[in-house]
PDB file of N, CA and C in Angstrom:
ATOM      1  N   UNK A   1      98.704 101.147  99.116  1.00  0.00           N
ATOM      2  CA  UNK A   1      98.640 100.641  97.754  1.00  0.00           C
ATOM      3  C   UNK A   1      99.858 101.112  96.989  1.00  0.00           C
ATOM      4  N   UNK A   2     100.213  99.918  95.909  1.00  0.00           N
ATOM      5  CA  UNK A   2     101.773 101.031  95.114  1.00  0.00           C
ATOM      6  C   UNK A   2     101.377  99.916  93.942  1.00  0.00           C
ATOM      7  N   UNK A   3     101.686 101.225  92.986  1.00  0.00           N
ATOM      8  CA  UNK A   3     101.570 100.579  91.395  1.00  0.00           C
ATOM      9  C   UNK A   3     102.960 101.109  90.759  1.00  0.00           C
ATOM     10  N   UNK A   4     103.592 100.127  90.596  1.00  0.00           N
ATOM     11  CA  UNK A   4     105.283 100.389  90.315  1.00  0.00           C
ATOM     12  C   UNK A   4     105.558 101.473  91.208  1.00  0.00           C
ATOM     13  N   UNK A   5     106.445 102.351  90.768  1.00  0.00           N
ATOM     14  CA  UNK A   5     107.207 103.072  91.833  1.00  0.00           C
ATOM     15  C   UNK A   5     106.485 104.296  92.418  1.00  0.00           C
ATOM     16  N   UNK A   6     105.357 104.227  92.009  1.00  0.00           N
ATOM     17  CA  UNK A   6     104.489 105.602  92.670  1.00  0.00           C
ATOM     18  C   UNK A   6     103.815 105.097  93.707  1.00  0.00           C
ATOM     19  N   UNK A   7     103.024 106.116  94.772  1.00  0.00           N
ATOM     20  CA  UNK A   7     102.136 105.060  95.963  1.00  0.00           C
ATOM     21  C   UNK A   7     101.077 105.922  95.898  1.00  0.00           C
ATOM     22  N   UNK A   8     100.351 105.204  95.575  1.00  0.00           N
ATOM     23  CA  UNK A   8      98.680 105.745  94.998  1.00  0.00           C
ATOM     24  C   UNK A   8      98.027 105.942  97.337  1.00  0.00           C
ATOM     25  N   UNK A   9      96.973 106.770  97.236  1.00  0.00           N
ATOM     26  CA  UNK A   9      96.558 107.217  98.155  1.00  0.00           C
ATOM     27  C   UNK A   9      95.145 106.910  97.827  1.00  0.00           C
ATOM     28  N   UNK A  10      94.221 106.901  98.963  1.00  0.00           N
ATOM     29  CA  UNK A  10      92.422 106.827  98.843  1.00  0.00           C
ATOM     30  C   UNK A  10      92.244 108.495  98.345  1.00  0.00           C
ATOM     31  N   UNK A  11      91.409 108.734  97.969  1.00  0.00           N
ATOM     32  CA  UNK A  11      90.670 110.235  97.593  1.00  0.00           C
ATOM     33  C   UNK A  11      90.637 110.645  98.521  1.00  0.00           C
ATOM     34  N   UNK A  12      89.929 109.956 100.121  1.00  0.00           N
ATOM     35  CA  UNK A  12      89.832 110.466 101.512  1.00  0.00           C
ATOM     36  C   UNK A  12      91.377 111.306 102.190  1.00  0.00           C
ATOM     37  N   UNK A  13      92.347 110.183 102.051  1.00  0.00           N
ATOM     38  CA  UNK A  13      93.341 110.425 102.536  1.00  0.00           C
ATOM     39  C   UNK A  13      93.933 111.362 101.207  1.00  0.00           C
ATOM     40  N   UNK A  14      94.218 111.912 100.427  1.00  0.00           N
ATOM     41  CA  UNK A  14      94.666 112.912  99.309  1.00  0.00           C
ATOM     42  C   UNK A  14      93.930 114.276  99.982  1.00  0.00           C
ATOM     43  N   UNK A  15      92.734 114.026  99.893  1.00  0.00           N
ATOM     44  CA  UNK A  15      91.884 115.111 100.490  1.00  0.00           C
ATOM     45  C   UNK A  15      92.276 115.641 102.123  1.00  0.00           C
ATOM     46  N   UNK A  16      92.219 114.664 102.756  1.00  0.00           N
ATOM     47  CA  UNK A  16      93.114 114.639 104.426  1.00  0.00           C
ATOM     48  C   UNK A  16      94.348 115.696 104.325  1.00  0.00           C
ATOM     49  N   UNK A  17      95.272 115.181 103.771  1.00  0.00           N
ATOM     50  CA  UNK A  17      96.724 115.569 103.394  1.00  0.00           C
ATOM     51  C   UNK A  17      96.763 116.768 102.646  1.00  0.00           C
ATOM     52  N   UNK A  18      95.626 117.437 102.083  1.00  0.00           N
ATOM     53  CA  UNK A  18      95.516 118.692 101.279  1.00  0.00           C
ATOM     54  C   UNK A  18      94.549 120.134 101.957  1.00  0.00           C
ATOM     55  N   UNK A  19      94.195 119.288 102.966  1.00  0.00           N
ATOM     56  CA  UNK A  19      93.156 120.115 103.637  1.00  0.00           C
ATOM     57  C   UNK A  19      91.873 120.704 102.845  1.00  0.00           C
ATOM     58  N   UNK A  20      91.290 119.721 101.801  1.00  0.00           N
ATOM     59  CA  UNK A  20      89.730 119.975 100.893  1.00  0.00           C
ATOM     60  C   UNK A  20      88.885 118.849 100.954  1.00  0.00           C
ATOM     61  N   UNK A  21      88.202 118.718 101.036  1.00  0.00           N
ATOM     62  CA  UNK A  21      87.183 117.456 100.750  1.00  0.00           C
ATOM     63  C   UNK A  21      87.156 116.520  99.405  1.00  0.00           C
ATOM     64  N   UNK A  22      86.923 115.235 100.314  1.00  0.00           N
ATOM     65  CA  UNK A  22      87.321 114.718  98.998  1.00  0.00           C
ATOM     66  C   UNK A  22      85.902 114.802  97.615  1.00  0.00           C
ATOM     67  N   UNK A  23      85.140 115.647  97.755  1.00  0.00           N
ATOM     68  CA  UNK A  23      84.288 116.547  96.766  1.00  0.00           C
ATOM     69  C   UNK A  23      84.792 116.983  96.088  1.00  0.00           C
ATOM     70  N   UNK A  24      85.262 118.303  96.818  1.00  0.00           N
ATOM     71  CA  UNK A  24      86.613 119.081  96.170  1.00  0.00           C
ATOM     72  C   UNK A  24      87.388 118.356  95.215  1.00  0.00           C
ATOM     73  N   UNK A  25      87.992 117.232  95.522  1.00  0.00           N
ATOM     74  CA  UNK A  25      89.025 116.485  94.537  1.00  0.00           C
ATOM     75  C   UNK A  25      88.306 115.817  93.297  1.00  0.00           C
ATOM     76  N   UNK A  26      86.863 115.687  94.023  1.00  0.00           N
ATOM     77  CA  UNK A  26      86.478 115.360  92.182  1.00  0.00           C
ATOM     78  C   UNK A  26      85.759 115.874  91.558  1.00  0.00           C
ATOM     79  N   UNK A  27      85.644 117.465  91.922  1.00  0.00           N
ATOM     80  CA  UNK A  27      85.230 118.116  91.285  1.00  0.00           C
ATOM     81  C   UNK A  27      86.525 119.046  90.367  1.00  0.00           C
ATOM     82  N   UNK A  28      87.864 119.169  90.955  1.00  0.00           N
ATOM     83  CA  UNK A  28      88.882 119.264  89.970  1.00  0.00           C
ATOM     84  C   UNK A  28      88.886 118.070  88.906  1.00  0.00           C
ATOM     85  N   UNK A  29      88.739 117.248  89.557  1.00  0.00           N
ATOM     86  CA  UNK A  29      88.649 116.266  88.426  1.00  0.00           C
ATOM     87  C   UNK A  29      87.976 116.186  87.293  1.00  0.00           C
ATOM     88  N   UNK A  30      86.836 116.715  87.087  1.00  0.00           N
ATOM     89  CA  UNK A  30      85.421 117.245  86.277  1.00  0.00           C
ATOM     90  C   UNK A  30      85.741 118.010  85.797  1.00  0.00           C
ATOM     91  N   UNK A  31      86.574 118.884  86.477  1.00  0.00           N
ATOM     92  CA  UNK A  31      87.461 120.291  85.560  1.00  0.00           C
ATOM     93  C   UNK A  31      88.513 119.779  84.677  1.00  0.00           C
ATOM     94  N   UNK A  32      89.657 119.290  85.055  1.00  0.00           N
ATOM     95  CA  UNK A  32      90.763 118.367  84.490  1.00  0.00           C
ATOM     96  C   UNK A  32      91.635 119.366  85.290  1.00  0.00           C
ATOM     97  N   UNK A  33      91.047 119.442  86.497  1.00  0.00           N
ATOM     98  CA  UNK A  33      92.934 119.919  87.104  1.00  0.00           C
ATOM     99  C   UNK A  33      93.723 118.720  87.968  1.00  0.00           C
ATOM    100  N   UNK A  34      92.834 117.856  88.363  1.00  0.00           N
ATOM    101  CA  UNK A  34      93.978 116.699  88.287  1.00  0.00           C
ATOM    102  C   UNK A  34      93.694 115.083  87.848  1.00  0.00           C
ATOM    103  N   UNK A  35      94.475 114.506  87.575  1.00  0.00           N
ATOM    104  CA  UNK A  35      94.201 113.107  86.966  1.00  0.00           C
ATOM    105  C   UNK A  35      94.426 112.138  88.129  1.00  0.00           C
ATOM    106  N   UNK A  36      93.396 111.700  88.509  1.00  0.00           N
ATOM    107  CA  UNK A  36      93.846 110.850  89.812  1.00  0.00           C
ATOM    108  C   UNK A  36      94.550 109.401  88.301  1.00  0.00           C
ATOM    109  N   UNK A  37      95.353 108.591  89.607  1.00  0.00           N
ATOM    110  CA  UNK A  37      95.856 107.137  89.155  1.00  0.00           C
ATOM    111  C   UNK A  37      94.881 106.051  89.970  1.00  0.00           C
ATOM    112  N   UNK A  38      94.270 105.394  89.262  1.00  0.00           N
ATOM    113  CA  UNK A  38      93.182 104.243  90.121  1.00  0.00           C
ATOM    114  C   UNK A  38      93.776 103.094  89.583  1.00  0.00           C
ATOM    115  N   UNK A  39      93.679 102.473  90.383  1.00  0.00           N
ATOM    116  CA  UNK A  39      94.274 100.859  90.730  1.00  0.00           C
ATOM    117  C   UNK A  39      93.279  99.889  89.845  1.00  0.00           C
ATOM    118  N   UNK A  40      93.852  99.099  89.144  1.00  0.00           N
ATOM    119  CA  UNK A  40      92.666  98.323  88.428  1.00  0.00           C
ATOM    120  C   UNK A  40      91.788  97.311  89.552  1.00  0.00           C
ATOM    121  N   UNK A  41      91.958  96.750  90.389  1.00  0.00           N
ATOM    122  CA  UNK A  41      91.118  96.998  91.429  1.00  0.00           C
ATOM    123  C   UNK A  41      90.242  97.640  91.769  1.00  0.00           C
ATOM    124  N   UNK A  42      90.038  98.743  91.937  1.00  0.00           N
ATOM    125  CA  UNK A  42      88.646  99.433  91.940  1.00  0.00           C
ATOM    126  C   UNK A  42      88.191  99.619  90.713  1.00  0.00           C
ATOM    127  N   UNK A  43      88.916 100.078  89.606  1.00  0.00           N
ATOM    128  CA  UNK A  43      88.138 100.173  88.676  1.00  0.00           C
ATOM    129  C   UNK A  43      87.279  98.859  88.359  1.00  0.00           C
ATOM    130  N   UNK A  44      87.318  97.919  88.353  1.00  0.00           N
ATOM    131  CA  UNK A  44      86.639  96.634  88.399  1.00  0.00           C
ATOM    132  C   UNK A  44      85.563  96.515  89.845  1.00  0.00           C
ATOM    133  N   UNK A  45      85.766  97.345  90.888  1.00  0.00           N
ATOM    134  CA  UNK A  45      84.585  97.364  91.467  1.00  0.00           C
ATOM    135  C   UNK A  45      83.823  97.891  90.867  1.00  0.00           C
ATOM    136  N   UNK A  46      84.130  99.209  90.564  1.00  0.00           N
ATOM    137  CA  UNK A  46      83.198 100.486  90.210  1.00  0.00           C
ATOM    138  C   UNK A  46      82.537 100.480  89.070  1.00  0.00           C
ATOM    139  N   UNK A  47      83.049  99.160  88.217  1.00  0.00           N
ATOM    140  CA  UNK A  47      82.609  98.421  87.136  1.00  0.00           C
ATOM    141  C   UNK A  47      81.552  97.471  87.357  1.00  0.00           C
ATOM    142  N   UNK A  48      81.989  96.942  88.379  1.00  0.00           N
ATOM    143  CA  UNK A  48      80.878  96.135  89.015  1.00  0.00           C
ATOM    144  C   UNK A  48      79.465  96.279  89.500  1.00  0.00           C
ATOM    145  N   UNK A  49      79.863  97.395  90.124  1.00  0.00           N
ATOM    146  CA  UNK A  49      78.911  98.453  90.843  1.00  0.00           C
ATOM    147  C   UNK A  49      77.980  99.235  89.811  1.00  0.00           C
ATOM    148  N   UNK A  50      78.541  99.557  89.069  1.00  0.00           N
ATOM    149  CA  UNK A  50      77.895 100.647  87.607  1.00  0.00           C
ATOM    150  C   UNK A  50      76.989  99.358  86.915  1.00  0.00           C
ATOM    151  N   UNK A  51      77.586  98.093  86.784  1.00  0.00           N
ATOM    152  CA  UNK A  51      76.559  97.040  86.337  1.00  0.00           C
ATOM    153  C   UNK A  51      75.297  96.531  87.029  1.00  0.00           C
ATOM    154  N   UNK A  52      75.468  96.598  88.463  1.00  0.00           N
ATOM    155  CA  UNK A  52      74.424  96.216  89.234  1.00  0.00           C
ATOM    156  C   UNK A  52      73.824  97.062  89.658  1.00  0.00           C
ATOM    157  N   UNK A  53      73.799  98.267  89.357  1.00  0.00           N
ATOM    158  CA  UNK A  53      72.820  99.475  90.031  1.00  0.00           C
ATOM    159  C   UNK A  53      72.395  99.681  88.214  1.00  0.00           C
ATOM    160  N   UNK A  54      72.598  99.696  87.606  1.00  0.00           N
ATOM    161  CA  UNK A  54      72.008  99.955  85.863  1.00  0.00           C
ATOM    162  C   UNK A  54      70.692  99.583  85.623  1.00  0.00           C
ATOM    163  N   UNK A  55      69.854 100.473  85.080  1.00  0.00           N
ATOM    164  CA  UNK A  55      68.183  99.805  85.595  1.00  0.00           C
ATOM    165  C   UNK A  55      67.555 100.375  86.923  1.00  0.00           C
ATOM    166  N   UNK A  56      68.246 100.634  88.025  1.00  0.00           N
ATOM    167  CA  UNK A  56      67.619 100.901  89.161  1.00  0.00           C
ATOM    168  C   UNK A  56      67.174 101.857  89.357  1.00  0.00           C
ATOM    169  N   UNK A  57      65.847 102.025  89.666  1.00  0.00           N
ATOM    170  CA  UNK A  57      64.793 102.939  89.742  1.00  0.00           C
ATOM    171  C   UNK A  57      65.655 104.303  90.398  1.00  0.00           C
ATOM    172  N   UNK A  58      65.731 105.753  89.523  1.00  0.00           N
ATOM    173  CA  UNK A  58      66.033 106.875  90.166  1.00  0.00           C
ATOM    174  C   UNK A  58      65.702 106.701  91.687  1.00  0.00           C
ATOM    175  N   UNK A  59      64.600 107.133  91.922  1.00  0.00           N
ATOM    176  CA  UNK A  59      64.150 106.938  93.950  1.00  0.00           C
ATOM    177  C   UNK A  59      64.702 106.385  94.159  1.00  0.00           C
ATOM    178  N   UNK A  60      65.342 104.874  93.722  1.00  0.00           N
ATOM    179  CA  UNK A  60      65.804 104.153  94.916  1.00  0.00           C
ATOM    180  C   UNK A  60      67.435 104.680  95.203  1.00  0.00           C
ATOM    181  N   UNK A  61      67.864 104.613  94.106  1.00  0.00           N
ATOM    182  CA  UNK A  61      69.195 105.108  94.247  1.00  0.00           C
ATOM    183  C   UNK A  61      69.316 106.621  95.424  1.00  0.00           C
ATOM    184  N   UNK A  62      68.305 106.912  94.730  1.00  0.00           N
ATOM    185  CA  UNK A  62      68.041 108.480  95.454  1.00  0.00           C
ATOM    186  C   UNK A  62      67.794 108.508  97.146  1.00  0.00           C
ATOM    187  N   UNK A  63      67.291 107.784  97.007  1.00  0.00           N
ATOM    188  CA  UNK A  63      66.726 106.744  99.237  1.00  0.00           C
ATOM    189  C   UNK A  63      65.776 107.780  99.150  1.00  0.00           C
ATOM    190  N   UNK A  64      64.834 107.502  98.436  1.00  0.00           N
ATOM    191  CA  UNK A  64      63.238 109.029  98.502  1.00  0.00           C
ATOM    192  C   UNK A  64      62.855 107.875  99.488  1.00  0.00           C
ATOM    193  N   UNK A  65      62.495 108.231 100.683  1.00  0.00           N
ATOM    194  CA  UNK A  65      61.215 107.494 101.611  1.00  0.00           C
ATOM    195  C   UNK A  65      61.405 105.685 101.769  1.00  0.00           C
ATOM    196  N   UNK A  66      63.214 105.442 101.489  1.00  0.00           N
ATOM    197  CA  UNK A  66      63.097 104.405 101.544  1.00  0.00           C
ATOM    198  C   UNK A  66      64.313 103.958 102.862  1.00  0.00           C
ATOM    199  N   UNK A  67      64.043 102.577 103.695  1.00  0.00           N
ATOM    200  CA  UNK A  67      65.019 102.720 104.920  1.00  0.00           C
ATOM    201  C   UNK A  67      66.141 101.703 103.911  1.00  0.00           C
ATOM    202  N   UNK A  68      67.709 102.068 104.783  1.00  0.00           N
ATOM    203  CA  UNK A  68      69.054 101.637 103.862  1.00  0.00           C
ATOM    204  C   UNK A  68      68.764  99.786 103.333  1.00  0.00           C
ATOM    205  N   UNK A  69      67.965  99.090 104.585  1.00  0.00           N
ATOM    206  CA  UNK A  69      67.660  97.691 103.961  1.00  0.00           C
ATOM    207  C   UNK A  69      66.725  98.010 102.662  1.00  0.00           C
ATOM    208  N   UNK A  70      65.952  98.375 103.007  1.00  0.00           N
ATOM    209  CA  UNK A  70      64.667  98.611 101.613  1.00  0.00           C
ATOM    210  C   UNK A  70      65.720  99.303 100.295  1.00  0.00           C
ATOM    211  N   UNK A  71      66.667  99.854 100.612  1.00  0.00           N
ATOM    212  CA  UNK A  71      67.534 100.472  99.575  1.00  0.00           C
ATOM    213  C   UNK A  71      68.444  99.466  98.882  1.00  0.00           C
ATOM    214  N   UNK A  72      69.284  98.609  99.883  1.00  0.00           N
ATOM    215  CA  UNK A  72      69.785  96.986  99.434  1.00  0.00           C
ATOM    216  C   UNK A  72      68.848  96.328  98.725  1.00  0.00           C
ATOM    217  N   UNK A  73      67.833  96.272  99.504  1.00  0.00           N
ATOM    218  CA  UNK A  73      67.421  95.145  98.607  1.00  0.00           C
ATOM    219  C   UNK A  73      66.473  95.873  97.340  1.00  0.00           C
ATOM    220  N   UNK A  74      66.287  96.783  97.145  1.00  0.00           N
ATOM    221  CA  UNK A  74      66.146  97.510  96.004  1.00  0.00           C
ATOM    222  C   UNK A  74      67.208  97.328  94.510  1.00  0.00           C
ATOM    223  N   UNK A  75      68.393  97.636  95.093  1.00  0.00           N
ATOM    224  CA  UNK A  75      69.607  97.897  94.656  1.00  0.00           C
ATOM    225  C   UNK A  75      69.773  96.568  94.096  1.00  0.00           C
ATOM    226  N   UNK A  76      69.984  95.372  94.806  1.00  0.00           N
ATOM    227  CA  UNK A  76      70.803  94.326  95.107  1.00  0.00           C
ATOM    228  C   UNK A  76      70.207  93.304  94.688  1.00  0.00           C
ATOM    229  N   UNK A  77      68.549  93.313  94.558  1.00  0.00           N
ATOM    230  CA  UNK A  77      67.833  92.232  94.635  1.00  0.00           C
ATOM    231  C   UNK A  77      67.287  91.943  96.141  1.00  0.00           C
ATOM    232  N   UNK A  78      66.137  90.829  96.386  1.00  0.00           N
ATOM    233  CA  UNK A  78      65.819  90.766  97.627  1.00  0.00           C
ATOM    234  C   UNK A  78      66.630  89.564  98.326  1.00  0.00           C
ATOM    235  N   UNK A  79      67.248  88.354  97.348  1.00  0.00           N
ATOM    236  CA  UNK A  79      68.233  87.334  98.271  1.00  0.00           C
ATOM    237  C   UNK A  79      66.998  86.468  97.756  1.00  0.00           C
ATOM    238  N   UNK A  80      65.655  86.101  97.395  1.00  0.00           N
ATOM    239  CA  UNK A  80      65.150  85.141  97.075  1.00  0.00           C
ATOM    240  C   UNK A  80      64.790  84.743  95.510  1.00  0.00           C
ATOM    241  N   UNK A  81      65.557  85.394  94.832  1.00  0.00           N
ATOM    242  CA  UNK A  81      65.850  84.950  93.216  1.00  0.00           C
ATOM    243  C   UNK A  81      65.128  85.965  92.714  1.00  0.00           C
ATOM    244  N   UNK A  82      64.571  87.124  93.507  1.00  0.00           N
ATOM    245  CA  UNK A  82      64.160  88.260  92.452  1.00  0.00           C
ATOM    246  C   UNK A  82      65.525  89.589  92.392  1.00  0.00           C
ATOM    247  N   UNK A  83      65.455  89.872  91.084  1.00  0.00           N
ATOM    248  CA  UNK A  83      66.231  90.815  91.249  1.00  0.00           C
ATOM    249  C   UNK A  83      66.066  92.506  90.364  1.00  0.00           C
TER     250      UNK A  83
END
């Protein structure tokens, strides 16, 4: 990825290249020891994502006693006009 003359990295690979988890990196982040650069691209997923999980039952998000399909279609809706 490159946004003008800098070349932005995944959190995974920053974390890779630093030898910490990418936990670690956003939990400095929570601190303010570093400012990641995000691509408006994801931010518009993660926008996306923050809209369609909004409403959704704590447990499910949580996967209490539920299998990853039962969690989709929790999440997601079931695919037959309920959502």
């Amino acid at each position: 990825m490159q946004a003008g003359n800098s070349q932005l990295v995944a959190i995974r690979e920053a974390a890779r290249q630093l030898a910490v988890t990418p936990r670690t990196l956003k939990y400095y982040e929570e601190l303010g020891l570093v400012i990641p650069a995000r691509s408006n691209e994801l931010n518009d997923d993660l926008e996306y994502l923050r809209r369609r999980l909004a409403g959704t039952p704590a447990e499910v998000l949580e996967g209490e006693r539920l299998s990853a399909r039962e969690r989709r279609s929790a999440s997601f809706g079931s695919g037959n006009g309920e959502s």
